[in-house]
N, C-alpha and C. Protein backbone atom coordinates (compact mmCIF):
# COMPACT_ATOMS: atom_id res chain seq x y z
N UNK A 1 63.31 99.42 93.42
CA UNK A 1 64.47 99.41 94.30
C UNK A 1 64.81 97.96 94.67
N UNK A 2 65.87 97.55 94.79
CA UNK A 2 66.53 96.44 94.75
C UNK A 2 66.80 95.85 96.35
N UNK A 3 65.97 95.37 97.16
CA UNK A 3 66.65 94.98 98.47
C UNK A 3 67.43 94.17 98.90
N UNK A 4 68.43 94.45 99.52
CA UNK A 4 70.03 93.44 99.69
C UNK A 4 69.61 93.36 100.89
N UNK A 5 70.06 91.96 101.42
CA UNK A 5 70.09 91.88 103.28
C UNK A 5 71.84 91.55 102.85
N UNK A 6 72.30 92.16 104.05
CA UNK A 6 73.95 91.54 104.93
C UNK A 6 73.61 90.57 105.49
N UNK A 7 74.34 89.11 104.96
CA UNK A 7 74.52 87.75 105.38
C UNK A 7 74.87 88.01 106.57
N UNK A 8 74.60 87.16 107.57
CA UNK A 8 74.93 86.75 109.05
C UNK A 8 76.32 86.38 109.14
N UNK A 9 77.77 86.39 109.70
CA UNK A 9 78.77 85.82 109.66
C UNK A 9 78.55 84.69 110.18
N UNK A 10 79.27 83.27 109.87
CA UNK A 10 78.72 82.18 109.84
C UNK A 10 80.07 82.19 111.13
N UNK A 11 81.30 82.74 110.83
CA UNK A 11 82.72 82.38 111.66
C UNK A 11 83.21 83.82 111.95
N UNK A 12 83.38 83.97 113.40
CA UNK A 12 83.56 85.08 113.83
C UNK A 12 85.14 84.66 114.85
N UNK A 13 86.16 85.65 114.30
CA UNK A 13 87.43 85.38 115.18
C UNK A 13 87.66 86.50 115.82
N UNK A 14 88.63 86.18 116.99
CA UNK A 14 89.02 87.61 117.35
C UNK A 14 90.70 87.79 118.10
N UNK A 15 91.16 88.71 118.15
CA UNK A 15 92.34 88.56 118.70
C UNK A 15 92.31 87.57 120.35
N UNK A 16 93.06 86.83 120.23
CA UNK A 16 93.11 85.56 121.93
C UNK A 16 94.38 85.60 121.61
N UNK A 17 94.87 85.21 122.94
CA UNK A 17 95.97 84.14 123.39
C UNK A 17 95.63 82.70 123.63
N UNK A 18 96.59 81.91 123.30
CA UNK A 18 96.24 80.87 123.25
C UNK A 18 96.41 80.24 125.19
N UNK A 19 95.28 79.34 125.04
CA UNK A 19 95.56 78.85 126.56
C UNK A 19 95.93 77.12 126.31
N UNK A 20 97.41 77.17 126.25
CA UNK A 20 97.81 75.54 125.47
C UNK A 20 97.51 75.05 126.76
N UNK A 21 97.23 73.42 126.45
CA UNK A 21 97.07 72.51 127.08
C UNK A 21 98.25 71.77 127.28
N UNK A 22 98.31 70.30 127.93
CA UNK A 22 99.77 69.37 127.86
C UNK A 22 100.43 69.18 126.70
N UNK A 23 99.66 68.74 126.35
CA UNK A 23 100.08 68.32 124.83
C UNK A 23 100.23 69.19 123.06
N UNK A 24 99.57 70.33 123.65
CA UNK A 24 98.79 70.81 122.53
C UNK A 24 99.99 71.38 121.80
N UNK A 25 100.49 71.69 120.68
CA UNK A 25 101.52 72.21 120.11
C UNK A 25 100.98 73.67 120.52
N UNK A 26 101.88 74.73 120.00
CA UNK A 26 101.81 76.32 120.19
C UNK A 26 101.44 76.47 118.69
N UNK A 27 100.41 77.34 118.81
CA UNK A 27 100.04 78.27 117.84
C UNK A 27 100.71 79.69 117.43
N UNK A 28 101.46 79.53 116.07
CA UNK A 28 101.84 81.07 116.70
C UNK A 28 100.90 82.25 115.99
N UNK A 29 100.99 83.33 116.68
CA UNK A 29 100.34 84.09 116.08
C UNK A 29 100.35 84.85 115.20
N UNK A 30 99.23 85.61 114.21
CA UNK A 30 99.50 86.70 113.22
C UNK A 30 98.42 87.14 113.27
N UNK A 31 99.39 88.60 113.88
CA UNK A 31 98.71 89.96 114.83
C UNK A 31 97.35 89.83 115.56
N UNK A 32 98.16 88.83 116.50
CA UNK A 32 97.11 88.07 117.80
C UNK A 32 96.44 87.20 117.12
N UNK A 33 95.87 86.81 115.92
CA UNK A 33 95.22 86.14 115.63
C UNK A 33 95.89 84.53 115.20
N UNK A 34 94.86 83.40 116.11
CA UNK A 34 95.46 82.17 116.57
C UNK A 34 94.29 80.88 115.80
N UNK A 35 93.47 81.73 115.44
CA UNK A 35 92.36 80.72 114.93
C UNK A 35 91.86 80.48 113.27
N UNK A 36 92.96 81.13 112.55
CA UNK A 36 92.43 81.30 110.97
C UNK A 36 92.30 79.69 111.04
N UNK A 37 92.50 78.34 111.48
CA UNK A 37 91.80 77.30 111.41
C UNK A 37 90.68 77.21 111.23
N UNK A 38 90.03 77.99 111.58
CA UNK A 38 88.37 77.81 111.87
C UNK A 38 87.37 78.41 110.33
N UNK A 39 87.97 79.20 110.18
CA UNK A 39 87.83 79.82 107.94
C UNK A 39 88.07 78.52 107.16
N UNK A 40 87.11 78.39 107.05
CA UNK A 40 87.20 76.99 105.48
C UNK A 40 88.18 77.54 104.13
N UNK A 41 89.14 76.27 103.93
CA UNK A 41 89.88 76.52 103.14
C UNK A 41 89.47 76.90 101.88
N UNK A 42 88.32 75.70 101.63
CA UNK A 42 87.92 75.66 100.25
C UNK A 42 86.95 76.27 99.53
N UNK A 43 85.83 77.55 100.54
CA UNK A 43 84.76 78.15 100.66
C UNK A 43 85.28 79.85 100.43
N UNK A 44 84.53 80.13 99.56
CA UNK A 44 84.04 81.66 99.13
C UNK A 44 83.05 82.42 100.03
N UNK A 45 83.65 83.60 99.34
CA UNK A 45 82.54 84.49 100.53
C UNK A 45 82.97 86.21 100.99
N UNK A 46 82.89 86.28 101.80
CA UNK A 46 82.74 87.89 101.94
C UNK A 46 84.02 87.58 103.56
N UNK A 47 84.30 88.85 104.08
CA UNK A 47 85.16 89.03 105.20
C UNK A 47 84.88 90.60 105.85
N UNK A 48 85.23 90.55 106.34
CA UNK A 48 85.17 92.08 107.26
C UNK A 48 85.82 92.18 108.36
N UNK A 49 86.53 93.25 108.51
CA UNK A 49 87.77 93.49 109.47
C UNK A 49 87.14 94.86 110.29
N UNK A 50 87.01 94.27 111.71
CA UNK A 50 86.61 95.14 112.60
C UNK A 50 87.47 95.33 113.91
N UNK A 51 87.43 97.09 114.09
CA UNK A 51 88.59 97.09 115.15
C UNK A 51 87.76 96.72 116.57
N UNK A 52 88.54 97.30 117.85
CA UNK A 52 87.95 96.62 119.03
C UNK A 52 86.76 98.07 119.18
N UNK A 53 86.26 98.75 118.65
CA UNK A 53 85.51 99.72 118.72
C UNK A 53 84.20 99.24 118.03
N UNK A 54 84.45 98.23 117.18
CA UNK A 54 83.21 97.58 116.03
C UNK A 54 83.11 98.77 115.17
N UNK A 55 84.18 99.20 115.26
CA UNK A 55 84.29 100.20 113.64
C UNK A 55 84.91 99.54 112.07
N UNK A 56 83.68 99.34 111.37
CA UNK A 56 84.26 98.21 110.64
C UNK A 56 85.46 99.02 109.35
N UNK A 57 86.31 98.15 109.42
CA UNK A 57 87.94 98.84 109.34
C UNK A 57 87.95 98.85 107.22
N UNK A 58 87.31 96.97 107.00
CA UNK A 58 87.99 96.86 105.59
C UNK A 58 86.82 95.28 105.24
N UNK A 59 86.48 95.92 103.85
CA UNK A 59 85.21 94.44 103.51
C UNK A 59 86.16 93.73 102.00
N UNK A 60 86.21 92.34 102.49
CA UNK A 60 86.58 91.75 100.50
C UNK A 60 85.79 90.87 100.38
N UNK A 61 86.18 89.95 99.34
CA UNK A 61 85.60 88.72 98.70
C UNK A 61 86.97 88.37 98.34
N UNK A 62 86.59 86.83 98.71
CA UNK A 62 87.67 85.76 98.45
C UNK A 62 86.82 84.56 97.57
N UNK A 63 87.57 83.73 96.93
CA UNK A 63 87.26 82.59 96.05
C UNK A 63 87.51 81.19 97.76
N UNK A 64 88.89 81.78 97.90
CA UNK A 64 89.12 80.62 99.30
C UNK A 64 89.80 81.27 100.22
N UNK A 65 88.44 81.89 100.91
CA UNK A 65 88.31 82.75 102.24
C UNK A 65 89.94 82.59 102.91
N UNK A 66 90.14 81.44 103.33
CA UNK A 66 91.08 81.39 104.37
C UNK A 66 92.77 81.86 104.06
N UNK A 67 93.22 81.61 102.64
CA UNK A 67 94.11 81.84 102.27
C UNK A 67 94.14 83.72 102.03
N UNK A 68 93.03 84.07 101.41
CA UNK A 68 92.62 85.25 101.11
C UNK A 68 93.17 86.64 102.49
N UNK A 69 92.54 85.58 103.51
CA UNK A 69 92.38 86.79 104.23
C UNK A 69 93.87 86.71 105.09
N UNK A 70 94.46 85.76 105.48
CA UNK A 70 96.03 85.39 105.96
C UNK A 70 96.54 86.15 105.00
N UNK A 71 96.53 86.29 103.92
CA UNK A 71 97.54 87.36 102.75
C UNK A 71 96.69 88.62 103.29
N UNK A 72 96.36 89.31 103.61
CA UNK A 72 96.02 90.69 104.19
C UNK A 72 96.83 90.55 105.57
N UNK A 73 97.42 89.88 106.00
CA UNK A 73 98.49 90.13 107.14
C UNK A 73 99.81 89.81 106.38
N UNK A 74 100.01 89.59 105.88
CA UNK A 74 101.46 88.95 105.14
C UNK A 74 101.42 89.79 103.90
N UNK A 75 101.41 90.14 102.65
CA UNK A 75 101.91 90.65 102.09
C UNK A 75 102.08 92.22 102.53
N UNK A 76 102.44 92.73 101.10
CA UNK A 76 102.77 94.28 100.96
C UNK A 76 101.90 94.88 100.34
N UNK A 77 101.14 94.16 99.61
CA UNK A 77 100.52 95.47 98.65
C UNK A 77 98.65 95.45 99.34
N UNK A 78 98.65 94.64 100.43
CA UNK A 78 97.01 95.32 101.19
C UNK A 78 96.60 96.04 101.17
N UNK A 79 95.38 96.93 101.25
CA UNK A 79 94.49 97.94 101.25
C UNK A 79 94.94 98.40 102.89
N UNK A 80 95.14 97.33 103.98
CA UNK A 80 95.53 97.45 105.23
C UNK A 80 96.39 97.35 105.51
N UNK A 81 97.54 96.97 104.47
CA UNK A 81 99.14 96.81 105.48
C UNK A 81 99.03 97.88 106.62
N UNK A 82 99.13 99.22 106.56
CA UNK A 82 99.42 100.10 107.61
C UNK A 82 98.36 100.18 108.64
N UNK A 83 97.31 99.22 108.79
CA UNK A 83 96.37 99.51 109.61
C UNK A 83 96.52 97.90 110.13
N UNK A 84 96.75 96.96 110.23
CA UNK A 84 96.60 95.33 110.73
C UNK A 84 96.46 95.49 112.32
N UNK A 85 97.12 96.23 112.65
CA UNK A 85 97.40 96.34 114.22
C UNK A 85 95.57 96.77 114.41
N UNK A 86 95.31 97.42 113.91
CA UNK A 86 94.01 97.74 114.40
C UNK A 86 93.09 96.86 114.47
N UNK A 87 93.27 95.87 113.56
CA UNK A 87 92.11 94.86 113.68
C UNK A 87 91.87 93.67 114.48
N UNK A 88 90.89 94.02 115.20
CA UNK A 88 90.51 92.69 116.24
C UNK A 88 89.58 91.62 116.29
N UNK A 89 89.09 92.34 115.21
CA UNK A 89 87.63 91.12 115.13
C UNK A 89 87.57 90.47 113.32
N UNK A 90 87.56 89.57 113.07
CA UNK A 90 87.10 89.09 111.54
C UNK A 90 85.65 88.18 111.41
N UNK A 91 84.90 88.50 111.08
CA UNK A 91 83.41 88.53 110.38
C UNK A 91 83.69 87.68 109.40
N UNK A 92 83.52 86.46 109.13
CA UNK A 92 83.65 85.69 107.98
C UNK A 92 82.21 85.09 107.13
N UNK A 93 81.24 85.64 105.91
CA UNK A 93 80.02 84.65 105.60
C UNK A 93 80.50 84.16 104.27
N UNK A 94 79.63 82.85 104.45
CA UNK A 94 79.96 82.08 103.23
C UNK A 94 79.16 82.19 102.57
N UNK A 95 79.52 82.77 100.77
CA UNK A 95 78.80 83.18 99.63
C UNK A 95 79.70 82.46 98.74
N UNK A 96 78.66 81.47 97.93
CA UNK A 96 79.22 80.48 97.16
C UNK A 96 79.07 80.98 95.61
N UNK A 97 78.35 81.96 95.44
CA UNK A 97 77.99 82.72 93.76
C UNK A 97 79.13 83.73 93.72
N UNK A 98 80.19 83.91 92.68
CA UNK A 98 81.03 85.29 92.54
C UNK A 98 80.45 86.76 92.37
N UNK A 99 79.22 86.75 91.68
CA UNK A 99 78.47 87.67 91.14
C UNK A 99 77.76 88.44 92.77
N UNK A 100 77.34 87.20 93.57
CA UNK A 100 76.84 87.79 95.25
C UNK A 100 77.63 88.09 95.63
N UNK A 101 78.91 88.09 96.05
CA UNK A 101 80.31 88.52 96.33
C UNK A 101 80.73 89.53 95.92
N UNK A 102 80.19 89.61 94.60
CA UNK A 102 80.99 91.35 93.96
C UNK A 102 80.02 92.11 94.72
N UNK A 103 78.63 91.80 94.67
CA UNK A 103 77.36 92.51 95.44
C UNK A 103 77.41 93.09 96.60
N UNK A 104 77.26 92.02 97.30
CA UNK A 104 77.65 92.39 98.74
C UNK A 104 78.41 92.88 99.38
N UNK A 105 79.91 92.68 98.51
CA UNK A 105 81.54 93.48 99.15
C UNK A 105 80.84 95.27 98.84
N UNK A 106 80.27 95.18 97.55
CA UNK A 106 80.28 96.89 97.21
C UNK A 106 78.87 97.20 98.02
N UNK A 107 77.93 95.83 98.67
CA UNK A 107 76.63 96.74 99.33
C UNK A 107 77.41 97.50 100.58
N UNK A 108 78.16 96.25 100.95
CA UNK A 108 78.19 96.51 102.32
C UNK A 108 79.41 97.82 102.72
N UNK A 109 80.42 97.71 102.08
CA UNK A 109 81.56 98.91 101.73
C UNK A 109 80.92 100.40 101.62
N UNK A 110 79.67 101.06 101.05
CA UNK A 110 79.40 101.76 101.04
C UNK A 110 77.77 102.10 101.92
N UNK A 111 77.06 100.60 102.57
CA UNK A 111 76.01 101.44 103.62
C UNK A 111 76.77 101.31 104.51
N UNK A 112 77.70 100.55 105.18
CA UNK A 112 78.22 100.63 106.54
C UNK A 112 79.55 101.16 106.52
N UNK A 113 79.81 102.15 105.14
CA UNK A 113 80.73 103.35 105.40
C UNK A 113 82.31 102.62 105.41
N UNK A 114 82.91 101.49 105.13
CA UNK A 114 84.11 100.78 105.68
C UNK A 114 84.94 101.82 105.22
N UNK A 115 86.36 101.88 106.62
CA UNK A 115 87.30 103.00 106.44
C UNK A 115 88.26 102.85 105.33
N UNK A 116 88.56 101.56 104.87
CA UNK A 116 89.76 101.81 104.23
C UNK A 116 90.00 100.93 102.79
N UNK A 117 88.44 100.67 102.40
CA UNK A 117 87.98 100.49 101.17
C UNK A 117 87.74 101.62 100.51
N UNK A 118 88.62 102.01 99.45
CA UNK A 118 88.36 103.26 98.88
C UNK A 118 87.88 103.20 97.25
N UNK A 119 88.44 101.56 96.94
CA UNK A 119 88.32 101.86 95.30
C UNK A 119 86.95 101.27 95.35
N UNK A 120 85.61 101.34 95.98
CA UNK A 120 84.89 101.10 95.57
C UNK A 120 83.47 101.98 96.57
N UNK A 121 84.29 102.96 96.87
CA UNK A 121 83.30 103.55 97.48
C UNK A 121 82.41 104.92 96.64
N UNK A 122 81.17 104.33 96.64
CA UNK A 122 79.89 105.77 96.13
C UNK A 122 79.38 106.58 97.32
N UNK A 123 79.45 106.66 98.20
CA UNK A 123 78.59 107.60 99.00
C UNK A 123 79.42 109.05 99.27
């Protein structure tokens, strides 16, 4: 038997308002979320979309996390377009191998049950 551990999220966001300062320009938001700054542009890895219940909603893999996961609020053809509103929390770990990435999206998608990953669910 093969044992997988779930990476630790290295960057954890969550829906805020911003509390600007004097100077600070405005952030605007997409669907409350004010901090995709903080997701490395240039870094691979895994994601996970959790609502405010910690019911985890939707798991991927990105090549460059940050762009990756901003297109799951912006386009049309998401696994979540009809669910975004639900999500409040994003789980971000950095996995630099593609092959650990395919791994982990399908470990974790099917032991921790994710709702609205379907094309890769066995249980």
């Amino acid at each position: 038997m093969i044992k997988i551990e779930i990476p630790q999220p290295e960057i954890t966001i969550t829906e805020r308002q911003q509390n600007r300062k004097e100077n600070e320009p405005e952030i605007k938001p997409i669907y409350g979320f004010i901090d995709f700054h903080l997701i490395p542009r240039d870094k691979g890895g895994i994601f996970l979309f959790y609502n405010i219940n910690d019911e985890l909603l939707f798991v991927g893999k990105a090549r460059k996390l940050r762009q990756r996961i901003k297109k799951h609020f912006e386009d049309n053809v998401s696994p979540i377009k009809n669910h975004r509103d639900e999500v409040y929390r994003i789980d971000v770990c950095i996995v630099d191998e593609p092959m650990d990435r395919e791994i982990y999206e399908t470990y974790i998608i099917n032991t921790l049950q994710s709702k609205y990953n379907i094309e890769k669910v066995f249980y």
